[in-house]
PDB file of N, CA and C in Angstrom:
ATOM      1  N   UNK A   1      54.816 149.490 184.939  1.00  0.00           N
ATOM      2  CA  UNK A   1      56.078 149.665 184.244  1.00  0.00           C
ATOM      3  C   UNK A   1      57.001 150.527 185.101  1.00  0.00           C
ATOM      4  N   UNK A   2      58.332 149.934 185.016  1.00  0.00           N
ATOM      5  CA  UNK A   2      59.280 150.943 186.050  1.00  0.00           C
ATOM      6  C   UNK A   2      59.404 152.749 185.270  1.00  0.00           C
ATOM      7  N   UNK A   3      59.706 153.174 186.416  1.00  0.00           N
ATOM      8  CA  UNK A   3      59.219 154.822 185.749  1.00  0.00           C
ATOM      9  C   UNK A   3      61.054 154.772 184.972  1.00  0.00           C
ATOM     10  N   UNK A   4      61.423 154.273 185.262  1.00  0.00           N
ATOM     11  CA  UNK A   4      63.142 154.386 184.439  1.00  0.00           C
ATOM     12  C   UNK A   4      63.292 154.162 182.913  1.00  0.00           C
ATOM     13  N   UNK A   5      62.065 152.488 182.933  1.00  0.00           N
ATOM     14  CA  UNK A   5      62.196 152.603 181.370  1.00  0.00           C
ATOM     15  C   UNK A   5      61.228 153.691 180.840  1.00  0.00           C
ATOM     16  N   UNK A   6      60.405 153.909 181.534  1.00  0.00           N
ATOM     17  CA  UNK A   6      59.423 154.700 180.604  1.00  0.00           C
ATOM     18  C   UNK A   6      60.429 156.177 180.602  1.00  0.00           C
ATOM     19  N   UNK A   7      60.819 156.542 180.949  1.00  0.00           N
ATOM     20  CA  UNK A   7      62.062 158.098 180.704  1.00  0.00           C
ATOM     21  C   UNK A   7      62.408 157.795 179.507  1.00  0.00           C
ATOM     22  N   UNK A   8      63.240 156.492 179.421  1.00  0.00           N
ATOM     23  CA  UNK A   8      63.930 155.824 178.168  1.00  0.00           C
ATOM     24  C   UNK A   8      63.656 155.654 177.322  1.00  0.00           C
ATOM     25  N   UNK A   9      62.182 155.240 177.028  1.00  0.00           N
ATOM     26  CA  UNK A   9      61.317 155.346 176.060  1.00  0.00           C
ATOM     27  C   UNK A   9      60.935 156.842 175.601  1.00  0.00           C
ATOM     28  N   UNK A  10      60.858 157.465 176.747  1.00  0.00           N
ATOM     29  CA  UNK A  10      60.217 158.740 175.974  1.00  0.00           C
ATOM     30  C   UNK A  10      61.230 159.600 175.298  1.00  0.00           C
ATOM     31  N   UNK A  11      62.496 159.685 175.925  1.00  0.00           N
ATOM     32  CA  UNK A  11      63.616 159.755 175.594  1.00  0.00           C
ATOM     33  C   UNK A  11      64.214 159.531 174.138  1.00  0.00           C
ATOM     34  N   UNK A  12      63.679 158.130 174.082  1.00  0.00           N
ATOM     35  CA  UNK A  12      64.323 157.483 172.893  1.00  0.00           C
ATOM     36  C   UNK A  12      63.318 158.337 171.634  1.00  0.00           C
ATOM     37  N   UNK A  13      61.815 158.186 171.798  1.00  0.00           N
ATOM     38  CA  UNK A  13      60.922 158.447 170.832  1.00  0.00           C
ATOM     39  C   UNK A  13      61.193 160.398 170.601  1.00  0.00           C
ATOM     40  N   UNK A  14      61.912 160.925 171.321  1.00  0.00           N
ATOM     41  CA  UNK A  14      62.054 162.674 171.205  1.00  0.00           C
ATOM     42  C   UNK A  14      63.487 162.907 170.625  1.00  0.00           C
ATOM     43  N   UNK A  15      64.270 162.107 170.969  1.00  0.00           N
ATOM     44  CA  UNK A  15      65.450 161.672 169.865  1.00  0.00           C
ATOM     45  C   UNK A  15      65.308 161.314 168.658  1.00  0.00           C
ATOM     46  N   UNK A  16      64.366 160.217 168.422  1.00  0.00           N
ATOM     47  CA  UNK A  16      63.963 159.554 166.824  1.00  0.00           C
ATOM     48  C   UNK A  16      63.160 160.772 166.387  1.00  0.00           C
ATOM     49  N   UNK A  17      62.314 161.812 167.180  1.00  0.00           N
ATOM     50  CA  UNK A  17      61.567 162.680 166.318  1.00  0.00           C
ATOM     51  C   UNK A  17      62.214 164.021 165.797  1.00  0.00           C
ATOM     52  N   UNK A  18      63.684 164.526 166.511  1.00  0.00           N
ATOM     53  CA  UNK A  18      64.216 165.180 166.260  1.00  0.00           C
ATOM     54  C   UNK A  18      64.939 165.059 165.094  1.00  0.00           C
ATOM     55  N   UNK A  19      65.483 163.626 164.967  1.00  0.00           N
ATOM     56  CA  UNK A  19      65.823 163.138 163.641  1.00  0.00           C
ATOM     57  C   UNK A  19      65.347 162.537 162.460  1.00  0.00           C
ATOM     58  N   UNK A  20      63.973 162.515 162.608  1.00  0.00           N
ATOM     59  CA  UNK A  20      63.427 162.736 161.860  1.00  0.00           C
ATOM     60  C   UNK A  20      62.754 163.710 161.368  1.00  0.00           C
ATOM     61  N   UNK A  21      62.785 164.809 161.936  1.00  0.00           N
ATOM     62  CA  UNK A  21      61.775 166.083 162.035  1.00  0.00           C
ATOM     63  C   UNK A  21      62.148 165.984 160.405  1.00  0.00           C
ATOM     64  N   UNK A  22      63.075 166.393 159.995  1.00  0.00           N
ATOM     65  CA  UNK A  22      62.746 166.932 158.464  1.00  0.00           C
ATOM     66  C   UNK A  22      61.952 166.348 157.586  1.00  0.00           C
ATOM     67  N   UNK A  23      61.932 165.094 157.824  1.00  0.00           N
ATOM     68  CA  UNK A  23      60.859 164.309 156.943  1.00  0.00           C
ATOM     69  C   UNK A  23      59.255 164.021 157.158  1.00  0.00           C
ATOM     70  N   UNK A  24      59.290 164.544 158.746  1.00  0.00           N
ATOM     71  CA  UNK A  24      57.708 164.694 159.548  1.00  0.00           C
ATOM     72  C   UNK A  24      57.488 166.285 159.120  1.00  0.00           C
ATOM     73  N   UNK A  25      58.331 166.994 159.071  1.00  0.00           N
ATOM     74  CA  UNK A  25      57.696 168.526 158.617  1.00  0.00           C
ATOM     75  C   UNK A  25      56.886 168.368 157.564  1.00  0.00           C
ATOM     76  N   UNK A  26      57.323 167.493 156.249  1.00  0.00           N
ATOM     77  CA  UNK A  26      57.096 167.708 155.315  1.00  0.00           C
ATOM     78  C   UNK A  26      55.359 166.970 155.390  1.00  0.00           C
ATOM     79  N   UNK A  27      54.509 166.297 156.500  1.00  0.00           N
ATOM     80  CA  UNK A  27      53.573 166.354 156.435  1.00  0.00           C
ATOM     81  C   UNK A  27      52.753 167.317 156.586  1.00  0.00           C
ATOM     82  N   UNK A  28      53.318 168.312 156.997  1.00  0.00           N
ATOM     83  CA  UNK A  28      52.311 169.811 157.428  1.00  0.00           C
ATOM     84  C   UNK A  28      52.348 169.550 158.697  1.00  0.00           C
ATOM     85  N   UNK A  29      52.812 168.953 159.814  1.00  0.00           N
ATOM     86  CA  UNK A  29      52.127 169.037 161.040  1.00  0.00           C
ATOM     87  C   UNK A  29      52.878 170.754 161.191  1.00  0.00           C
ATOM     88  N   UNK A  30      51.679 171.187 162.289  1.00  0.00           N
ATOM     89  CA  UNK A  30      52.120 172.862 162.449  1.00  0.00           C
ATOM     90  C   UNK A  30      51.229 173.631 161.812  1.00  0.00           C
ATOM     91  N   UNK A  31      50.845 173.125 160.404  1.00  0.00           N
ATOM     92  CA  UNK A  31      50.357 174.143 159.597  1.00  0.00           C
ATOM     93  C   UNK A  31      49.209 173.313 159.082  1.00  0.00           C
ATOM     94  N   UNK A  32      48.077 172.717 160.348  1.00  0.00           N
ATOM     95  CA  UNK A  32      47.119 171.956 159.470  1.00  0.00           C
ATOM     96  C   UNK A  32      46.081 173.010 160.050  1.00  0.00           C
ATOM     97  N   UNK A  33      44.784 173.104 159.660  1.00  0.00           N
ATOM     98  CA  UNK A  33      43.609 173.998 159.734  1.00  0.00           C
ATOM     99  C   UNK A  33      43.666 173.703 161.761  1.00  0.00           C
ATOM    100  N   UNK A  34      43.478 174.467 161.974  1.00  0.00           N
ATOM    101  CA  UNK A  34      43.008 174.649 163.282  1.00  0.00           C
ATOM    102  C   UNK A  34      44.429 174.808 164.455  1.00  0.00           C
ATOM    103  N   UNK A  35      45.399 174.793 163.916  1.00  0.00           N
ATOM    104  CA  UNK A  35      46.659 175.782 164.426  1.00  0.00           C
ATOM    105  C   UNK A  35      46.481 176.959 163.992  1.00  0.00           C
ATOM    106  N   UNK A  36      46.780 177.598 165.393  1.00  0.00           N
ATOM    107  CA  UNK A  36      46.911 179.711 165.163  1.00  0.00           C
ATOM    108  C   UNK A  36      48.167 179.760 165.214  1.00  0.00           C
ATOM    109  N   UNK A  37      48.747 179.977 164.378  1.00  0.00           N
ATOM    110  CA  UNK A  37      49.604 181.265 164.190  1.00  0.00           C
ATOM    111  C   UNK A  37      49.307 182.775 164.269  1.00  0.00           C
ATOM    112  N   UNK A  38      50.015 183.500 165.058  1.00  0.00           N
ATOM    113  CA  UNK A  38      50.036 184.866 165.045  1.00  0.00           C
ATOM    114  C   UNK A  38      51.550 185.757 164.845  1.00  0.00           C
ATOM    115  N   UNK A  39      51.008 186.183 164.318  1.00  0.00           N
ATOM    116  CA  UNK A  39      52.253 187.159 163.108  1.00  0.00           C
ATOM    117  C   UNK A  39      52.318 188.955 163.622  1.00  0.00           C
ATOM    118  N   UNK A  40      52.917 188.997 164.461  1.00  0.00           N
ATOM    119  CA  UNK A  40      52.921 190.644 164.742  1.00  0.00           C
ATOM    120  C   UNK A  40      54.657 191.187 164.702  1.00  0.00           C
ATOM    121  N   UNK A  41      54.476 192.467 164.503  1.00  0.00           N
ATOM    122  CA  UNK A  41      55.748 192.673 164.820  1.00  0.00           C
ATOM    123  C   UNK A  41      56.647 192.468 165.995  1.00  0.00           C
ATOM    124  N   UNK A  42      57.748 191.804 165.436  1.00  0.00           N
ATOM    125  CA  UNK A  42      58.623 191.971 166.908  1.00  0.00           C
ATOM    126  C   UNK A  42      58.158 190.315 167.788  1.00  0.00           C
ATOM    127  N   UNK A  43      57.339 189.714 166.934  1.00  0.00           N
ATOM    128  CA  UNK A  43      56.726 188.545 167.773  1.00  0.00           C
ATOM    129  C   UNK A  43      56.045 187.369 166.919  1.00  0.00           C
ATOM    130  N   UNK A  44      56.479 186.141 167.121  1.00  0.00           N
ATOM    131  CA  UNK A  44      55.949 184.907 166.267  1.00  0.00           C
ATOM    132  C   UNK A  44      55.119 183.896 167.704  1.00  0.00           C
ATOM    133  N   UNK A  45      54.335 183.859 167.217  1.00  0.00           N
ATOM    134  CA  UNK A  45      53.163 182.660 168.106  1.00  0.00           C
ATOM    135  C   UNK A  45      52.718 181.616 167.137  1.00  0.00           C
ATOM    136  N   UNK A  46      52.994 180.356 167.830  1.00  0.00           N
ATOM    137  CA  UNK A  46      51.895 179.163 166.982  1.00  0.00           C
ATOM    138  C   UNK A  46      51.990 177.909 168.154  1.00  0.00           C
ATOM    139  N   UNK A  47      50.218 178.380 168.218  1.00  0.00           N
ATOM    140  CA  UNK A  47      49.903 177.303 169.025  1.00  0.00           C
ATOM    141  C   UNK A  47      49.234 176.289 168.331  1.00  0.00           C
ATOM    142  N   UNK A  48      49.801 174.998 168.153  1.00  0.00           N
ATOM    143  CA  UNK A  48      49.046 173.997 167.329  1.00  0.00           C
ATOM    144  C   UNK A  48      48.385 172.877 167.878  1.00  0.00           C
ATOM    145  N   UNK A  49      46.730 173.438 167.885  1.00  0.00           N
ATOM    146  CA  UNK A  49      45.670 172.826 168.367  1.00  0.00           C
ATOM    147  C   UNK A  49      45.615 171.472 167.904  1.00  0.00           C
ATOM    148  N   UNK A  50      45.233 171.918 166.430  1.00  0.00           N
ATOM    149  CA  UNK A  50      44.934 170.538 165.314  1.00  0.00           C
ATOM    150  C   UNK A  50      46.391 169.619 165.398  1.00  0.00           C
ATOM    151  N   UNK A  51      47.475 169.836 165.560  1.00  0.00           N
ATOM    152  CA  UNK A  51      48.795 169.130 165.393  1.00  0.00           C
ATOM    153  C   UNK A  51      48.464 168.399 166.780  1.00  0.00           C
ATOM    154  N   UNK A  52      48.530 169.037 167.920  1.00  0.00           N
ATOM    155  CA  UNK A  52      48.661 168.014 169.160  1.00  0.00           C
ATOM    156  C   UNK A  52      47.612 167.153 169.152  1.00  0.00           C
ATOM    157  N   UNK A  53      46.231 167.344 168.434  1.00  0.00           N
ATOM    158  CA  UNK A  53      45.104 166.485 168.771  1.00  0.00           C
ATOM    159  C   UNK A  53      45.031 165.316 167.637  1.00  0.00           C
ATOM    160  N   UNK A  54      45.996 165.583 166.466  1.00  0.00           N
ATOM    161  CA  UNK A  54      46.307 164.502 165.621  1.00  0.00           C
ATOM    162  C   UNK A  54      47.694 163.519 166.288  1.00  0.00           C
ATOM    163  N   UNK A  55      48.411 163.784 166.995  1.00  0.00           N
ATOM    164  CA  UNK A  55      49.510 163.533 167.507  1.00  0.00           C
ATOM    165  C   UNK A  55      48.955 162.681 168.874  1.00  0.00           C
ATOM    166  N   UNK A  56      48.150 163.113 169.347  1.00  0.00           N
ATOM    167  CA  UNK A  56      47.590 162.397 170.604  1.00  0.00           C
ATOM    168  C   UNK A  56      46.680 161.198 170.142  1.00  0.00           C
ATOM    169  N   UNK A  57      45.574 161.400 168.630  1.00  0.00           N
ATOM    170  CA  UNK A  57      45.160 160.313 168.682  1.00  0.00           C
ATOM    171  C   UNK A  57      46.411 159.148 168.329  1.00  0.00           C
ATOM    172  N   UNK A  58      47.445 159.648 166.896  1.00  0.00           N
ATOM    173  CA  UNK A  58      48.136 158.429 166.962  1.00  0.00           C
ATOM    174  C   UNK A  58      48.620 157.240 168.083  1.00  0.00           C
ATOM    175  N   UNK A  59      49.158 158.362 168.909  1.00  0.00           N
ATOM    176  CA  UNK A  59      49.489 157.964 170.200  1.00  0.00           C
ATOM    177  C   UNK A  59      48.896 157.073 170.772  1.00  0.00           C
ATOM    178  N   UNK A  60      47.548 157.572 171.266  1.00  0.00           N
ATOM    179  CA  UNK A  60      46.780 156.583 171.615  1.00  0.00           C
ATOM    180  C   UNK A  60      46.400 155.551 170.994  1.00  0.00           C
ATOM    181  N   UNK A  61      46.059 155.389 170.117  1.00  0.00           N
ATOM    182  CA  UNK A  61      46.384 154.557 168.873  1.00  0.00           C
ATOM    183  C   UNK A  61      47.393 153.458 168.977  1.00  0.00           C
ATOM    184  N   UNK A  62      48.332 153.710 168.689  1.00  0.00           N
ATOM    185  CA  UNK A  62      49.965 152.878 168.864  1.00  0.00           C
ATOM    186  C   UNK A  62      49.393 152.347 170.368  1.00  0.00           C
ATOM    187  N   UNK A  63      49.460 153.206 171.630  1.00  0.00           N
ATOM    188  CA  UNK A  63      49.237 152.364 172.712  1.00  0.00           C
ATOM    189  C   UNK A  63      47.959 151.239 172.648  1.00  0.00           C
ATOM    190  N   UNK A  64      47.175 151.750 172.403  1.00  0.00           N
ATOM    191  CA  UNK A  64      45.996 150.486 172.106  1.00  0.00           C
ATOM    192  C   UNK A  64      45.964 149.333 171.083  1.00  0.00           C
ATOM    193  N   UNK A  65      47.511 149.072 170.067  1.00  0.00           N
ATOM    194  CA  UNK A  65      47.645 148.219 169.697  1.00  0.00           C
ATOM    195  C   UNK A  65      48.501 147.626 170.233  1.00  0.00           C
ATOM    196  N   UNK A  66      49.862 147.726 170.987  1.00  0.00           N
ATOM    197  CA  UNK A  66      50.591 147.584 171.752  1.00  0.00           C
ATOM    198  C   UNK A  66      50.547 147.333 172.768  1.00  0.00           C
ATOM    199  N   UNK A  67      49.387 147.409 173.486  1.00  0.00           N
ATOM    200  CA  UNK A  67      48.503 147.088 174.921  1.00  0.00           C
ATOM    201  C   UNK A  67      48.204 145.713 174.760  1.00  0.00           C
ATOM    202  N   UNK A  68      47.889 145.122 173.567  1.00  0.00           N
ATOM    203  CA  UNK A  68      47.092 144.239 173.345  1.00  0.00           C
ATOM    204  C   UNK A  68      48.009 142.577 173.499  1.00  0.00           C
TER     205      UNK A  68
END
């Protein structure tokens, strides 16, 4: 695949997720068991383990039907 469309694509899919974010928040991604959040003063952390590894299988997912 030319590396131009694939920009475009990824492009396109970080655009559609920005506009959709409000309605993808409302699944919990961020706040499913196995994201840390850390809460200190003066400082917010959240690294979301469980969110990227649900996000990667879809992914892969979609590509392996779409491959086909």
């Amino acid at each position: 695949m030319d590396p131009r469309k694939t920009l475009i694509v990824i492009g396109a899919a970080l655009v559609a997720a920005g506009v959709f974010w409000p309605w993808l928040s409302r699944l919990g991604l961020g706040r499913l068991p196995g994201d840390i959040n850390l809460d200190r003063p003066g400082m917010h952390l959240t690294i979301p383990l469980a969110t990227c590894l649900v996000i990667s299988f879809l992914l892969s997912l979609l590509f392996w039907i779409f491959r086909k």
